[in-house]
N, C-alpha and C. Protein backbone atom coordinates (compact mmCIF):
# COMPACT_ATOMS: atom_id res chain seq x y z
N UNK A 1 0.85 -1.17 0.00
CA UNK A 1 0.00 0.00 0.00
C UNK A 1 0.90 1.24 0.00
N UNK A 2 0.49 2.09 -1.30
CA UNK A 2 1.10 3.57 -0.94
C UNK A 2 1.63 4.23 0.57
N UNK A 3 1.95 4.74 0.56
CA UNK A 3 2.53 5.79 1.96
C UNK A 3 1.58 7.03 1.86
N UNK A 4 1.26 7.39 0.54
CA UNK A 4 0.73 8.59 -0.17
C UNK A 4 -0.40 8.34 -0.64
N UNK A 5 -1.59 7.03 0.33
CA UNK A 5 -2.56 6.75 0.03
C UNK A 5 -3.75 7.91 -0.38
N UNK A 6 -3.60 8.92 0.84
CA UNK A 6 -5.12 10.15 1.05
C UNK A 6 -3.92 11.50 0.21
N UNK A 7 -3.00 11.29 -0.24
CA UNK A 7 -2.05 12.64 -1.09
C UNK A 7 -1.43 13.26 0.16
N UNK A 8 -1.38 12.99 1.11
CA UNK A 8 -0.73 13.94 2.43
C UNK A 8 0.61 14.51 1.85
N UNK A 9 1.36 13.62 0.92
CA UNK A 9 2.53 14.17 0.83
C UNK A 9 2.99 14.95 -0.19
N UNK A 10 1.49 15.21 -1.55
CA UNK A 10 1.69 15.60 -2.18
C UNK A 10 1.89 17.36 -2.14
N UNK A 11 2.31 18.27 -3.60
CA UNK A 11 2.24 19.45 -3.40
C UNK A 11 0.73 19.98 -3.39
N UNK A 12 0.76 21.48 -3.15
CA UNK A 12 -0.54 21.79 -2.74
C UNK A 12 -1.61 21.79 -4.14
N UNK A 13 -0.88 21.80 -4.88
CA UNK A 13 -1.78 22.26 -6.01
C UNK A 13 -3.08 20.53 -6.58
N UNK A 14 -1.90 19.69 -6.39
CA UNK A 14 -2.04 18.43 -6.57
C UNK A 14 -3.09 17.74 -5.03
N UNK A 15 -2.97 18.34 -4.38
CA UNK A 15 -3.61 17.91 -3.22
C UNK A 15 -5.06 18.75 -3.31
N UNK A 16 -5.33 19.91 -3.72
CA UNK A 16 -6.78 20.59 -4.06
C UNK A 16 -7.32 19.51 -4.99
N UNK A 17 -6.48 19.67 -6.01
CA UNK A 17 -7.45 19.17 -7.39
C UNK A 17 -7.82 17.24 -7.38
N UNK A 18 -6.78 16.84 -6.33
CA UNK A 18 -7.02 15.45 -5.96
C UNK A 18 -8.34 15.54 -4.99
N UNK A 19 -8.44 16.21 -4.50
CA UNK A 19 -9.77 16.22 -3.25
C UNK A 19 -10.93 16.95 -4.03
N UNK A 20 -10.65 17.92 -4.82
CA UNK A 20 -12.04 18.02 -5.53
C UNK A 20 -12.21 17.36 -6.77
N UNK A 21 -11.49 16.51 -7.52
CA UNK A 21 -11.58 15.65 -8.63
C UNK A 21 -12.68 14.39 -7.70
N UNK A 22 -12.15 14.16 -6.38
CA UNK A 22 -12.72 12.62 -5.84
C UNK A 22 -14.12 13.23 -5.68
N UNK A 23 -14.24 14.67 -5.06
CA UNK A 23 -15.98 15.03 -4.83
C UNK A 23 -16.59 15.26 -6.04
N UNK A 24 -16.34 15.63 -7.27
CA UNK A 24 -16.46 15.29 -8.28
C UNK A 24 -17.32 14.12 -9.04
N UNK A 25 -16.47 12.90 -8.61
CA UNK A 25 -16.65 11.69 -8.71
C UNK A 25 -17.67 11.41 -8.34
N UNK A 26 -18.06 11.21 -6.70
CA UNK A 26 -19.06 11.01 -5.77
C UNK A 26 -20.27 11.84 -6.50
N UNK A 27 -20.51 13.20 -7.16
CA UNK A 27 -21.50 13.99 -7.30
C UNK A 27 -21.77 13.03 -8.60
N UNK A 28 -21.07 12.43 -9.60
CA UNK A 28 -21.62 11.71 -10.49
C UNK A 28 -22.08 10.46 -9.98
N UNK A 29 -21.48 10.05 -8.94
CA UNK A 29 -21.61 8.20 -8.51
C UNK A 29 -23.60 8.52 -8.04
N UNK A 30 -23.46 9.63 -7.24
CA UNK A 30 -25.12 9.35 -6.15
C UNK A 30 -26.64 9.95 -7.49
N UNK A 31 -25.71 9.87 -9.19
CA UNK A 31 -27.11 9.46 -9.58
C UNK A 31 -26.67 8.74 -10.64
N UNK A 32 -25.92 7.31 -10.49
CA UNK A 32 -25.62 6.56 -11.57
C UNK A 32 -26.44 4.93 -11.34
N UNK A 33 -27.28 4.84 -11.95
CA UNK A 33 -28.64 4.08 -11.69
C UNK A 33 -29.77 4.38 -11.35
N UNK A 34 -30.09 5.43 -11.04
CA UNK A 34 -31.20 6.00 -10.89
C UNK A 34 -31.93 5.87 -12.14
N UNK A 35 -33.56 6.07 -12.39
CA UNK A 35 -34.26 6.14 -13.21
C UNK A 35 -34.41 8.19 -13.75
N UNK A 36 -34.83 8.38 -14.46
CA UNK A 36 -34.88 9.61 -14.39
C UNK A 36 -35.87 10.42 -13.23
N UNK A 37 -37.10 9.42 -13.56
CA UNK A 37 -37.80 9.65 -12.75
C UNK A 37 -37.53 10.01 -10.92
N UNK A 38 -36.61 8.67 -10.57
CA UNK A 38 -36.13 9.38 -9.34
C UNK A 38 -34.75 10.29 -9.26
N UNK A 39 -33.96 10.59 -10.27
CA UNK A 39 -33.36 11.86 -10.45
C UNK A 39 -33.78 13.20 -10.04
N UNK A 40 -34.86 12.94 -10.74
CA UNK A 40 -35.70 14.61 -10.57
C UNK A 40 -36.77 14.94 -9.77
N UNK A 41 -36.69 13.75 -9.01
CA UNK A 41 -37.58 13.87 -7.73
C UNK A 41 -37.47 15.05 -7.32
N UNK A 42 -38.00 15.76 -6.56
CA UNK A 42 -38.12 17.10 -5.87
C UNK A 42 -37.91 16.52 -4.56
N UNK A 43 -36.79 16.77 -3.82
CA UNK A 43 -36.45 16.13 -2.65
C UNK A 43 -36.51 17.07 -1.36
N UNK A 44 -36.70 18.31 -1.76
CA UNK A 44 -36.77 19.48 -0.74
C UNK A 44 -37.88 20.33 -0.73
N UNK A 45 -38.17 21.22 0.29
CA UNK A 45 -39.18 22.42 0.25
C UNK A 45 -38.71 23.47 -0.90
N UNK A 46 -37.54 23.21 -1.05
CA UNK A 46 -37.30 24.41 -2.15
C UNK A 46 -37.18 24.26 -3.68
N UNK A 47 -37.57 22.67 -3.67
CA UNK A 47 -37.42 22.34 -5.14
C UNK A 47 -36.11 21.31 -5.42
N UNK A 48 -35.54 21.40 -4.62
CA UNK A 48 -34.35 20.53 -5.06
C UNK A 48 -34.33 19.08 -5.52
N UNK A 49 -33.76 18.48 -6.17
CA UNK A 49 -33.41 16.89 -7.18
C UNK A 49 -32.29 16.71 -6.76
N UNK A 50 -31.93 15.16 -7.30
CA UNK A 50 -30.07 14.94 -7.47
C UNK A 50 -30.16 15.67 -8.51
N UNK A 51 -30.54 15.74 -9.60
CA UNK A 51 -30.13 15.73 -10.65
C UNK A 51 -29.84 17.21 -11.10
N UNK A 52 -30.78 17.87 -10.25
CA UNK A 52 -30.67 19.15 -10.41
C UNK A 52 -29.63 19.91 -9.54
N UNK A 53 -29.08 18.97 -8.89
CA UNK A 53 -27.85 19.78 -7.82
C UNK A 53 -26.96 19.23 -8.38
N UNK A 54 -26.78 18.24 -9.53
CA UNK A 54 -25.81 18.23 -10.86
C UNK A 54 -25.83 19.28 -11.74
N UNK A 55 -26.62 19.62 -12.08
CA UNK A 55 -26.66 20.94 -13.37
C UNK A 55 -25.96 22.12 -12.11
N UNK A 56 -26.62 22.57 -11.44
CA UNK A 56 -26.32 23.59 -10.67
C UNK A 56 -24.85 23.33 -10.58
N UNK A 57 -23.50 22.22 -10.27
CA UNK A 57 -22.91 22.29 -9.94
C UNK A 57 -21.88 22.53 -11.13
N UNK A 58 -22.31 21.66 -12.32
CA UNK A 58 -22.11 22.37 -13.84
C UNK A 58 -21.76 23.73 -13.98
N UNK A 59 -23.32 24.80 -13.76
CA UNK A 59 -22.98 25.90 -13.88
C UNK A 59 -21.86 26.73 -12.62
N UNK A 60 -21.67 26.14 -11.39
CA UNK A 60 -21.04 26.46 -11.06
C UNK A 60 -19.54 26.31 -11.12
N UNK A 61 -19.08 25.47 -11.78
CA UNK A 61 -17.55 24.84 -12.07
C UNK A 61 -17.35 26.00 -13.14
N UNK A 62 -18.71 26.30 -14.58
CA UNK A 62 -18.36 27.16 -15.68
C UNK A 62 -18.03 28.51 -15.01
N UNK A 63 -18.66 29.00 -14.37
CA UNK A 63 -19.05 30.29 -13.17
C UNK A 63 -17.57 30.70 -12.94
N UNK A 64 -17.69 29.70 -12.08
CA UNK A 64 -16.15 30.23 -11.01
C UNK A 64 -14.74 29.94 -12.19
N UNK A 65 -14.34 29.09 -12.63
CA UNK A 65 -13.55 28.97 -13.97
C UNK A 65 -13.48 29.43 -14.68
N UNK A 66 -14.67 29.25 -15.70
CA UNK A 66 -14.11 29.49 -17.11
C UNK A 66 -14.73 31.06 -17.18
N UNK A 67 -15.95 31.50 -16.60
CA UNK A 67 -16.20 33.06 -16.56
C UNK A 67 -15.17 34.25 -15.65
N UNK A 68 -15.39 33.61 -14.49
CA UNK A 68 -14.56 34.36 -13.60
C UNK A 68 -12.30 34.67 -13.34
N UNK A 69 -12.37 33.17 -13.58
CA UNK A 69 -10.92 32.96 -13.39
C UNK A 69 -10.37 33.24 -15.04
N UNK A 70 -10.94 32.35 -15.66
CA UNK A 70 -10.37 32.62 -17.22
C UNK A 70 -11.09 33.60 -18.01
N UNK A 71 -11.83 34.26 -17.88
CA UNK A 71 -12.35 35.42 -18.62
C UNK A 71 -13.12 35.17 -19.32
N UNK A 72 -13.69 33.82 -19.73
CA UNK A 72 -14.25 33.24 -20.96
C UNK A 72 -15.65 33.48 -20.61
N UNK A 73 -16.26 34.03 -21.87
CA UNK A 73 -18.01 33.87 -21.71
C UNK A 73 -18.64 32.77 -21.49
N UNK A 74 -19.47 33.06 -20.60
CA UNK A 74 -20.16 31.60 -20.76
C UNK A 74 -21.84 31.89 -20.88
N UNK A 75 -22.06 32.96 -20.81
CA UNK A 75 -23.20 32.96 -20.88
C UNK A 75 -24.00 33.20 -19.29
N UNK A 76 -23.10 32.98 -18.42
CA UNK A 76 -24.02 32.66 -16.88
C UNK A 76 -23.64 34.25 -15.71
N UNK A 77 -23.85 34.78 -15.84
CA UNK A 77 -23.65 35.84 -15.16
C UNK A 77 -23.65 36.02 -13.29
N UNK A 78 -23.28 36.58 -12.31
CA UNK A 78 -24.33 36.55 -11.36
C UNK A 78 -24.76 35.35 -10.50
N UNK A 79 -25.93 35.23 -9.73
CA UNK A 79 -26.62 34.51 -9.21
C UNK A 79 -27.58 33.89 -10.10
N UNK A 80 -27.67 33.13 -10.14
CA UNK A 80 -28.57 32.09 -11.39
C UNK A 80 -29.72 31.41 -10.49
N UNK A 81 -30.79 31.56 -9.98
CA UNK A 81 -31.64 31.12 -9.49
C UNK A 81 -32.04 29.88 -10.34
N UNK A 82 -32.09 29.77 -11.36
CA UNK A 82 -32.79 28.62 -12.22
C UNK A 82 -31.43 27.43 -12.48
N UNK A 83 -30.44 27.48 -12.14
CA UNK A 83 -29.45 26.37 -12.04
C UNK A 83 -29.39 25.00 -11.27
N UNK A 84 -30.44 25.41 -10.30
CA UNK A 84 -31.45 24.08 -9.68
C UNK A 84 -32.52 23.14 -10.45
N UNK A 85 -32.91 24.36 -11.74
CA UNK A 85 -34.09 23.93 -12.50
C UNK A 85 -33.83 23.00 -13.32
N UNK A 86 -34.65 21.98 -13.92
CA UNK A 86 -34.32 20.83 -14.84
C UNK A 86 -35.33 21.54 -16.13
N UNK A 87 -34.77 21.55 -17.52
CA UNK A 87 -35.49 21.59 -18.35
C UNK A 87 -36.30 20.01 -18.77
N UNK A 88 -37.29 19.77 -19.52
CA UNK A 88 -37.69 18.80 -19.93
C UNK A 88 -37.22 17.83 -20.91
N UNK A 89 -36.20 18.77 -21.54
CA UNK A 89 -35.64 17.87 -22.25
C UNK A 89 -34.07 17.18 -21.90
N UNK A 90 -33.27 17.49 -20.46
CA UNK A 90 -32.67 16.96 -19.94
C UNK A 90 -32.83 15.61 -19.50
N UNK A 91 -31.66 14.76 -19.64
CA UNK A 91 -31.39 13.63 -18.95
C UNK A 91 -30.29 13.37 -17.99
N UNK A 92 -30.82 12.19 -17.24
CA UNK A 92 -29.31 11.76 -16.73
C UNK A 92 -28.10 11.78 -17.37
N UNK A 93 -27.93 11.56 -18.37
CA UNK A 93 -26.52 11.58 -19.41
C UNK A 93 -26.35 13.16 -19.98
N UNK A 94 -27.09 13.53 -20.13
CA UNK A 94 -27.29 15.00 -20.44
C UNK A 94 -26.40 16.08 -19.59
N UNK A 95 -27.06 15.50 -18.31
CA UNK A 95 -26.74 16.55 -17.73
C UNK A 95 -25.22 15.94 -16.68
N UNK A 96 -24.92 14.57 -16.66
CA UNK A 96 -23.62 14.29 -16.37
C UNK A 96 -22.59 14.31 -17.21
N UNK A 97 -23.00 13.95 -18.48
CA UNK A 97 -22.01 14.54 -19.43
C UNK A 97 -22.20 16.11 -19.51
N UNK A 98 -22.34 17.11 -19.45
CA UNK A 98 -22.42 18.00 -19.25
C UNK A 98 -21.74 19.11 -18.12
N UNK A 99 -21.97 17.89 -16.90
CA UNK A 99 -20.89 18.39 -15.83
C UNK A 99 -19.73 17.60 -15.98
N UNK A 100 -19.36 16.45 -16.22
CA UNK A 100 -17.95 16.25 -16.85
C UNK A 100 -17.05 16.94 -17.65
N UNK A 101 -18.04 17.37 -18.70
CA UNK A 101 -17.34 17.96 -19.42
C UNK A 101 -16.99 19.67 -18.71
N UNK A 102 -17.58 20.50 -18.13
CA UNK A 102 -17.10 21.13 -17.50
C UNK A 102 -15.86 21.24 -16.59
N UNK A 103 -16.28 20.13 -15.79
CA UNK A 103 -15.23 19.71 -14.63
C UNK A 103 -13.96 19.57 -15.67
N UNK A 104 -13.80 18.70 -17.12
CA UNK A 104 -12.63 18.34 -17.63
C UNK A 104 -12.00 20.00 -17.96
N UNK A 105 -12.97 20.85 -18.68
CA UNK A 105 -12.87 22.35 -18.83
C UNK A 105 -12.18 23.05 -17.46
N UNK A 106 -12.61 22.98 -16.55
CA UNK A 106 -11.97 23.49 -15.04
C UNK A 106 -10.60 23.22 -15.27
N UNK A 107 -10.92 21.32 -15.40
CA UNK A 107 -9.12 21.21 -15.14
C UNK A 107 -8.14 21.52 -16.02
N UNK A 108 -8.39 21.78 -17.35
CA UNK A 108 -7.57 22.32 -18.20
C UNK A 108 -7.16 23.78 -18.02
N UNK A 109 -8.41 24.69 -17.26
CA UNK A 109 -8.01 26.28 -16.75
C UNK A 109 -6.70 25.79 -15.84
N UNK A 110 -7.07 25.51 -14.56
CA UNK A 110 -6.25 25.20 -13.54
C UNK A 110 -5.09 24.62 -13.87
N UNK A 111 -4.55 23.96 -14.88
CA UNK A 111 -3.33 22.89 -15.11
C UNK A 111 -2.71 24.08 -15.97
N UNK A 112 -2.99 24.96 -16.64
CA UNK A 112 -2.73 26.14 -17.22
C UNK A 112 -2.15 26.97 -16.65
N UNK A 113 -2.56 27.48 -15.63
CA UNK A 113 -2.30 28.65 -14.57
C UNK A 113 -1.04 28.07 -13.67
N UNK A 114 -0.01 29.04 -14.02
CA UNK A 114 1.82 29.29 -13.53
C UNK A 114 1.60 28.98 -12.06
N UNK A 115 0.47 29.30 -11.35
CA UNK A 115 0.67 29.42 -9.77
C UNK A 115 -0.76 29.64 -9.41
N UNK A 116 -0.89 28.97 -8.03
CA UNK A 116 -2.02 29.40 -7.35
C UNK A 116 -2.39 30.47 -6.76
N UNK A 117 -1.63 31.54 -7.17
CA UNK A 117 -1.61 32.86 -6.34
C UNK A 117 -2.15 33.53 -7.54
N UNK A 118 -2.07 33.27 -9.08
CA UNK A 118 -2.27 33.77 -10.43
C UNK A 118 -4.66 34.57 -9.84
N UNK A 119 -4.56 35.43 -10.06
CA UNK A 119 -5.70 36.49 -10.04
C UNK A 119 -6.96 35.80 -11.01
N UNK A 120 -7.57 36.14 -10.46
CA UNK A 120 -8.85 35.70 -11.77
C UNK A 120 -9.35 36.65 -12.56
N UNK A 121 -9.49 36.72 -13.96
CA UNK A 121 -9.49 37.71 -14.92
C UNK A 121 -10.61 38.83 -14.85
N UNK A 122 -12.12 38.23 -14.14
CA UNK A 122 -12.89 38.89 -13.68
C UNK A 122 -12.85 39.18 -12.41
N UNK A 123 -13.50 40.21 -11.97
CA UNK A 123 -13.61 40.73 -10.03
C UNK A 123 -14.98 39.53 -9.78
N UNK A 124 -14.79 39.43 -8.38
CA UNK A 124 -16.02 38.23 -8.23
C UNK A 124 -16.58 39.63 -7.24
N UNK A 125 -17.89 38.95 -6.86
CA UNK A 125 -18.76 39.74 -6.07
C UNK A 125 -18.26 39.62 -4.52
N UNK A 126 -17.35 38.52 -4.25
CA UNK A 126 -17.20 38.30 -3.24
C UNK A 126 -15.83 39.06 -2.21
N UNK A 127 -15.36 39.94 -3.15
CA UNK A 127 -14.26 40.83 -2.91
C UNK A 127 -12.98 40.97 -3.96
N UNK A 128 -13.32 41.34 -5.21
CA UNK A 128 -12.58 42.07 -6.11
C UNK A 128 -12.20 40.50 -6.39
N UNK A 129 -10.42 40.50 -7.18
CA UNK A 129 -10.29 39.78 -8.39
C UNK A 129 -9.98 38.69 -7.24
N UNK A 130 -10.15 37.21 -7.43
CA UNK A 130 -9.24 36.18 -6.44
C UNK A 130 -8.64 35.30 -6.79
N UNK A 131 -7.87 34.52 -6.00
CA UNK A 131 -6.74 33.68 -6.60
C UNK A 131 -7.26 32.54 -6.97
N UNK A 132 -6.48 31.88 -7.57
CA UNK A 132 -7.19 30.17 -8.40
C UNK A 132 -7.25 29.47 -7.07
N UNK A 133 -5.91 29.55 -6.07
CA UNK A 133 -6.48 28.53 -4.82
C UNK A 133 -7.85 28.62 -4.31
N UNK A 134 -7.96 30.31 -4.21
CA UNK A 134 -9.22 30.64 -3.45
C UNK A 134 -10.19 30.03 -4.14
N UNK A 135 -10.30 29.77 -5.38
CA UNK A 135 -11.82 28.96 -6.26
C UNK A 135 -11.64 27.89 -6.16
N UNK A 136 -10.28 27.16 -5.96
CA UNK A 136 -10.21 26.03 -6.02
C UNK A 136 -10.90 25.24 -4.42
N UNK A 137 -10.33 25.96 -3.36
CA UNK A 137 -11.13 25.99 -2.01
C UNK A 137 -12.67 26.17 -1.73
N UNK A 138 -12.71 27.32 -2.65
CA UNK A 138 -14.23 27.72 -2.85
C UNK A 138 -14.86 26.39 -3.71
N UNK A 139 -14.51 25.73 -4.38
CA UNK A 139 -15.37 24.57 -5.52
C UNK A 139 -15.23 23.26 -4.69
N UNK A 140 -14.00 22.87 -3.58
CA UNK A 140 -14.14 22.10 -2.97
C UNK A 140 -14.75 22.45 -1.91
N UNK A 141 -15.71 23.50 -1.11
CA UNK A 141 -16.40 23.45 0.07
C UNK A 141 -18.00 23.13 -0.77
N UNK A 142 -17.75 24.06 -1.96
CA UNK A 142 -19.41 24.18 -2.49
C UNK A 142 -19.70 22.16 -3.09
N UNK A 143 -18.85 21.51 -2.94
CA UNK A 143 -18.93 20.60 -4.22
C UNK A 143 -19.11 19.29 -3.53
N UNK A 144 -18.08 19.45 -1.82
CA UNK A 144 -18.20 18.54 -0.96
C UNK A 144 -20.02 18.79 -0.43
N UNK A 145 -20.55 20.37 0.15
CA UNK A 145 -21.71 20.58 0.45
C UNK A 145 -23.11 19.89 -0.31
N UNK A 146 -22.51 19.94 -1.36
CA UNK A 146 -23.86 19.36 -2.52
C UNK A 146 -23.59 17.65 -2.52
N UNK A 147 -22.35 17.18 -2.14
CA UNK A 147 -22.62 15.25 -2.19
C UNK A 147 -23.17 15.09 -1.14
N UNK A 148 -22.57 15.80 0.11
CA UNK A 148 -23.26 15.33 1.14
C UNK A 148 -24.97 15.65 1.15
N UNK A 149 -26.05 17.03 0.28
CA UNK A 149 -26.68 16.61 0.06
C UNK A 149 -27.73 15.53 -0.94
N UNK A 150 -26.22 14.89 -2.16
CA UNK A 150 -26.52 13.97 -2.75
C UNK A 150 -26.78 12.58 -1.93
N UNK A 151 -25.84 12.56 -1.13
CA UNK A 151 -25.60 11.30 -0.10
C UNK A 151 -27.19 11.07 0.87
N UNK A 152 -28.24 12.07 1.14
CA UNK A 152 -28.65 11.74 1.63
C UNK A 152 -30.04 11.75 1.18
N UNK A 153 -30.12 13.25 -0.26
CA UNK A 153 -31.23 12.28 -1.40
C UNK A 153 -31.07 10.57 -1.65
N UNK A 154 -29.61 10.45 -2.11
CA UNK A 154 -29.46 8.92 -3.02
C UNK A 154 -30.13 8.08 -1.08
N UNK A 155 -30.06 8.15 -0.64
CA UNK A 155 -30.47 7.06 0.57
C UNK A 155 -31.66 7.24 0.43
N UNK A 156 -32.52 8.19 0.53
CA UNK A 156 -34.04 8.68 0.98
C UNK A 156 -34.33 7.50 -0.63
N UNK A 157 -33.71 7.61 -1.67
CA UNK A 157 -34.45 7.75 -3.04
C UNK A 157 -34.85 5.68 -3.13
N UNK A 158 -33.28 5.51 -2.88
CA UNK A 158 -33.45 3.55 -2.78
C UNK A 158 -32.43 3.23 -1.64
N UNK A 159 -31.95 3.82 -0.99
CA UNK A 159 -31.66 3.02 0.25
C UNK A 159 -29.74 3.02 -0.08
N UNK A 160 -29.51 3.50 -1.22
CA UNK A 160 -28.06 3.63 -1.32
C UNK A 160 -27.10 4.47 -0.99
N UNK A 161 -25.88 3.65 -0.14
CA UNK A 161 -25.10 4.62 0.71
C UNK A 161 -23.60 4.65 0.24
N UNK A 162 -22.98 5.48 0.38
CA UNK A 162 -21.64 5.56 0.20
C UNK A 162 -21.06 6.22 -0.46
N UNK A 163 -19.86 6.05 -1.40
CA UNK A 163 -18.89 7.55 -1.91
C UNK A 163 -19.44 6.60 -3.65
């Protein structure tokens, strides 16, 4: 067995993107078998799905990345209230290929960028321009927050537990 099983010994940059690549993972694992039907269950008072705290997390990987850090349009401005919402013509594959492919988009910004101290091309709302660690910290608190409420839709939905 590794020594460098959980990355303890790795550098920092490699140790972010290893811990939010694995929550990543998990946000695709807690709707892989599901029917659509229980995907888009409405699991909360406020409307919430798995499936829809997949898209949301989509637009948020494009958000903080490819709009904010890399400058790139994306179309998503702001606070997006409807990034919870499922259109009708979405699917499970739809919308996980969709956040894959984002997430792969993230990691090509990030593997790009000279240093974690490197500025993000836009000012965020949250206090002027910030560093790639800081999004990278910021995408692993928001990304771990949403499995753990995947972890406990996917139980409520068929009884399935784990990463």
């Amino acid at each position: 067995m590794s020594d460098d099983l959980f990355g303890v010994h790795r550098p920092e940059r490699a140790m972010l993107t290893g811990f939010l690549d694995w929550y990543r993972q998990v946000v695709a694992n807690k709707v892989d078998g599901l029917s659509l039907a229980q995907a888009s269950t409405v699991m909360t008072s406020t409307g919430l799905s798995a499936l829809a705290v997949v898209k949301h997390l989509s637009w948020v990987e494009a958000g903080w990345f490819r709009g904010l850090f890399a400058g790139e349009p994306v179309g998503r401005g702001g606070s997006n209230p409807n990034s919870f919402r499922l259109t009708p013509d979405e699917t499970i594959e739809s919308v996980v290929t969709g956040y894959h492919e984002e997430c792969a988009h993230s990691r090509r910004i990030t593997d790009s960028a000279p240093s974690l101290d490197d500025l993000s091309a836009q000012p965020s709302d949250m206090g002027g321009r910030v560093s790639l660690r800081w999004i990278l910290l910021h995408m692993l608190e928001e990304t771990a927050r949403h499995a753990g409420h995947l972890d406990l839709m996917r139980e409520t939905l068929d009884g399935r537990t784990g990463d």
